[in-house]
Each structure stands twice: as C-alpha cells, then as structure tokens.
C-alpha atoms as a PDB file:
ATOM      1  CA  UNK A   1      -9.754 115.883  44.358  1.00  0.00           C
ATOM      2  CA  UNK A   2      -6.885 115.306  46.970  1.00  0.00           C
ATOM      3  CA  UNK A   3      -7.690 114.161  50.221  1.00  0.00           C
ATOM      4  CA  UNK A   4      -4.560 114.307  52.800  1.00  0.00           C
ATOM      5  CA  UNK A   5      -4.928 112.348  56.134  1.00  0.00           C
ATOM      6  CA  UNK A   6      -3.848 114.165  58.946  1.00  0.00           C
ATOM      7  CA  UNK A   7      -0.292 113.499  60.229  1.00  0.00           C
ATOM      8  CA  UNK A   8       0.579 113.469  63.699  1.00  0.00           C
ATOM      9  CA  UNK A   9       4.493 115.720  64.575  1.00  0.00           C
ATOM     10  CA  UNK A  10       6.559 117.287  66.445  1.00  0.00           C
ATOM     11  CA  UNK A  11       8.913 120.131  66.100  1.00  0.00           C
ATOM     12  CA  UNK A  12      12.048 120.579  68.334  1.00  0.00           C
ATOM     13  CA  UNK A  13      14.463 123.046  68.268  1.00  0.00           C
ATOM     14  CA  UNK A  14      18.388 121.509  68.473  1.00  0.00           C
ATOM     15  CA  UNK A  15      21.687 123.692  68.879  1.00  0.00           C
ATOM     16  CA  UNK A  16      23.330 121.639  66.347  1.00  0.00           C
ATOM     17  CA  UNK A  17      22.693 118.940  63.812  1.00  0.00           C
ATOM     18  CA  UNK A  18      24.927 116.160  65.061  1.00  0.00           C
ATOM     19  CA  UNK A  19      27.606 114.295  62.908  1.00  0.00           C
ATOM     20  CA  UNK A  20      28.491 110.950  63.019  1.00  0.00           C
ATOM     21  CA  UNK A  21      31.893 110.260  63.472  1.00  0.00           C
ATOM     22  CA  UNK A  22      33.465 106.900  63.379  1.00  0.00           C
ATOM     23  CA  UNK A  23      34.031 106.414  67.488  1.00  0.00           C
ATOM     24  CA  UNK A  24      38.015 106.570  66.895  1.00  0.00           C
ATOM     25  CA  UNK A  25      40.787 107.092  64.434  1.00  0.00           C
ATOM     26  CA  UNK A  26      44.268 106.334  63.879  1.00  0.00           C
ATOM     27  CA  UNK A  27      44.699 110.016  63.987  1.00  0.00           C
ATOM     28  CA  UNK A  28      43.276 110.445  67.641  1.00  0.00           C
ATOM     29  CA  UNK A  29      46.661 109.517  69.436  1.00  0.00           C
ATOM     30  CA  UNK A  30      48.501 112.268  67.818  1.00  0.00           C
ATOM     31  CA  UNK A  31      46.030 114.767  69.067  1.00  0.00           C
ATOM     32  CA  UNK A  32      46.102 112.985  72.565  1.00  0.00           C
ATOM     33  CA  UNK A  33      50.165 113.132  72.571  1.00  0.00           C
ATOM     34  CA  UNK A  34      49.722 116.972  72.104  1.00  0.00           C
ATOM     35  CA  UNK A  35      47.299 117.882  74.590  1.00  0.00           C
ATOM     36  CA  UNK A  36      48.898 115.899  77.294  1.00  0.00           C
ATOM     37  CA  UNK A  37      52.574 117.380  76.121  1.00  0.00           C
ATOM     38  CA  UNK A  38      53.675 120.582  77.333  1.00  0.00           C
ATOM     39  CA  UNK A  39      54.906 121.893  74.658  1.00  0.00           C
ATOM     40  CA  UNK A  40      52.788 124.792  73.082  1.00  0.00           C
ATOM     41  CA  UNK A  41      54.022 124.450  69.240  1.00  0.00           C
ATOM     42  CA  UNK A  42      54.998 120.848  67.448  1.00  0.00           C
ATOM     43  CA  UNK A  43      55.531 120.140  63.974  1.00  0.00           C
ATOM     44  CA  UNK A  44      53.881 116.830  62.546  1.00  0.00           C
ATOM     45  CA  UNK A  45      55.160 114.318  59.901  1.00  0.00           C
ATOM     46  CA  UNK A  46      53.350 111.296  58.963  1.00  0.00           C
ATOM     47  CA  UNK A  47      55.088 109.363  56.484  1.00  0.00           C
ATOM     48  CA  UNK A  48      53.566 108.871  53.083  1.00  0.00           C
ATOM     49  CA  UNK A  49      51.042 111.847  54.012  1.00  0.00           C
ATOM     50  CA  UNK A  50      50.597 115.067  52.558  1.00  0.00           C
ATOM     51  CA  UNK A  51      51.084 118.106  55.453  1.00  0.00           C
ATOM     52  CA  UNK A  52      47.439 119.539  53.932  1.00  0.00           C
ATOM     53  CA  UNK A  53      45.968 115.701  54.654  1.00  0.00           C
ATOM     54  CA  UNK A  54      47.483 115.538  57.596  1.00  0.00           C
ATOM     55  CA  UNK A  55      45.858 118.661  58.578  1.00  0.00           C
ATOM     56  CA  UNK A  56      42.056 117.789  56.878  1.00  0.00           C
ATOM     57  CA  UNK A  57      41.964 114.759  59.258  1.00  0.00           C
ATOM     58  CA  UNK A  58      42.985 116.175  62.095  1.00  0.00           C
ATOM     59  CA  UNK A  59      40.682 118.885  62.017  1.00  0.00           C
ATOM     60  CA  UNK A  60      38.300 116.359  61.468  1.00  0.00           C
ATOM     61  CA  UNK A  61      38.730 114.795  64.460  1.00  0.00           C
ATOM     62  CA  UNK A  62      39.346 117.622  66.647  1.00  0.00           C
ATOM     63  CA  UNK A  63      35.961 119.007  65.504  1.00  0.00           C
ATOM     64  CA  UNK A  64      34.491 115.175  65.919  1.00  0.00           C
ATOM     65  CA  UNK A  65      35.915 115.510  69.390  1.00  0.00           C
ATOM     66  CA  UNK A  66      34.882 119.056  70.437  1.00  0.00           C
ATOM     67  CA  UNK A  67      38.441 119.579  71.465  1.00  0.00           C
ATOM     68  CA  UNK A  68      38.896 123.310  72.523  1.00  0.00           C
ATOM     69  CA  UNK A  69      42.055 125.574  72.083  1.00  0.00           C
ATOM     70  CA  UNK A  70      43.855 123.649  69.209  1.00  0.00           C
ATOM     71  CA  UNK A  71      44.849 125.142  66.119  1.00  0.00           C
ATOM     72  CA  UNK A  72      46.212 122.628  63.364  1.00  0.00           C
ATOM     73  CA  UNK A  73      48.015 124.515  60.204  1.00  0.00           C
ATOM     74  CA  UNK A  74      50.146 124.140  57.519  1.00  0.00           C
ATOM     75  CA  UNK A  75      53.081 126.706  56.620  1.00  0.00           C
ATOM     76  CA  UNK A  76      55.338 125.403  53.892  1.00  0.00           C
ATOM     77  CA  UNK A  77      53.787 122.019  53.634  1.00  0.00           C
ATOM     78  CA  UNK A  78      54.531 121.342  57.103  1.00  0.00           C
ATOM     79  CA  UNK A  79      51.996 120.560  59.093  1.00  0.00           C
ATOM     80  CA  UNK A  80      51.803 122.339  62.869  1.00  0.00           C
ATOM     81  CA  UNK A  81      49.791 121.884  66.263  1.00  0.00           C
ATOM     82  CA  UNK A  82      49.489 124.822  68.554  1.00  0.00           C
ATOM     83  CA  UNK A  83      48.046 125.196  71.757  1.00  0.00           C
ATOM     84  CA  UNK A  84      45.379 128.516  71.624  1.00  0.00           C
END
C-alpha cells in the first residue's frame, strides 16, 4: 500500500525559460563599438580566433543581451556584423 501526502503547488505560465548568462564578456565591447558606429556592415578579426568562434560567442551574447537588429555571419571564414 502507498500512501502519498498531499503536496501543496503552484503552476505559472512564463514566456520564456530564462538563461543565465555570466553579467559581461570580453566579447560585449565589440558588440557595443558596432551599435554605437554608423557604419551598417564591419568585418571582425580577433587574433588567435576562429571567424566561426568568433561568431558562436557573439551570438551568444547578443541573444544574452536581447540585442535587436544584428546579424553576425561568417562568409569565407570571415566573420561580419550587420545592422538589420
């Protein structure tokens, strides 16, 4: 015989699961440099760094950031910011 004690809970409906993010990046001023810039289209080099790395953690912390009208790509393994 199981016996279950009643449990007490609520239920609330969320948009979207959040994500934790660390609260800044090394990557964050590049991003920054770009939206402030007026230029719609730059090309981005980091030394050492792979253009599809580059790319990955950028995205990341676009998406971390909710930043809106940014597209981050990679043609010919260079890596490219452009304003949507």
């Amino acid at each position: 015989m199981i016996v279950m004690s009643e449990v007490k809970f609520e239920l609330k409906v969320v948009k979207k699961k959040p994500r934790r993010y660390r609260t800044g990046s090394k990557y964050d001023p590049i991003l920054d440099a770009f939206m402030e810039g007026k230029d719609n289209l730059v090309e981005v080099s980091i030394e050492d760094k792979d253009a599809n790395y580059v790319r990955t953690q950028l995205n990341k912390r676009a998406e971390a950031r909710e930043l809106k009208g940014i597209k981050i790509s990679v043609v010919n393994n260079v890596c490219y910011l452009e304003k949507e």
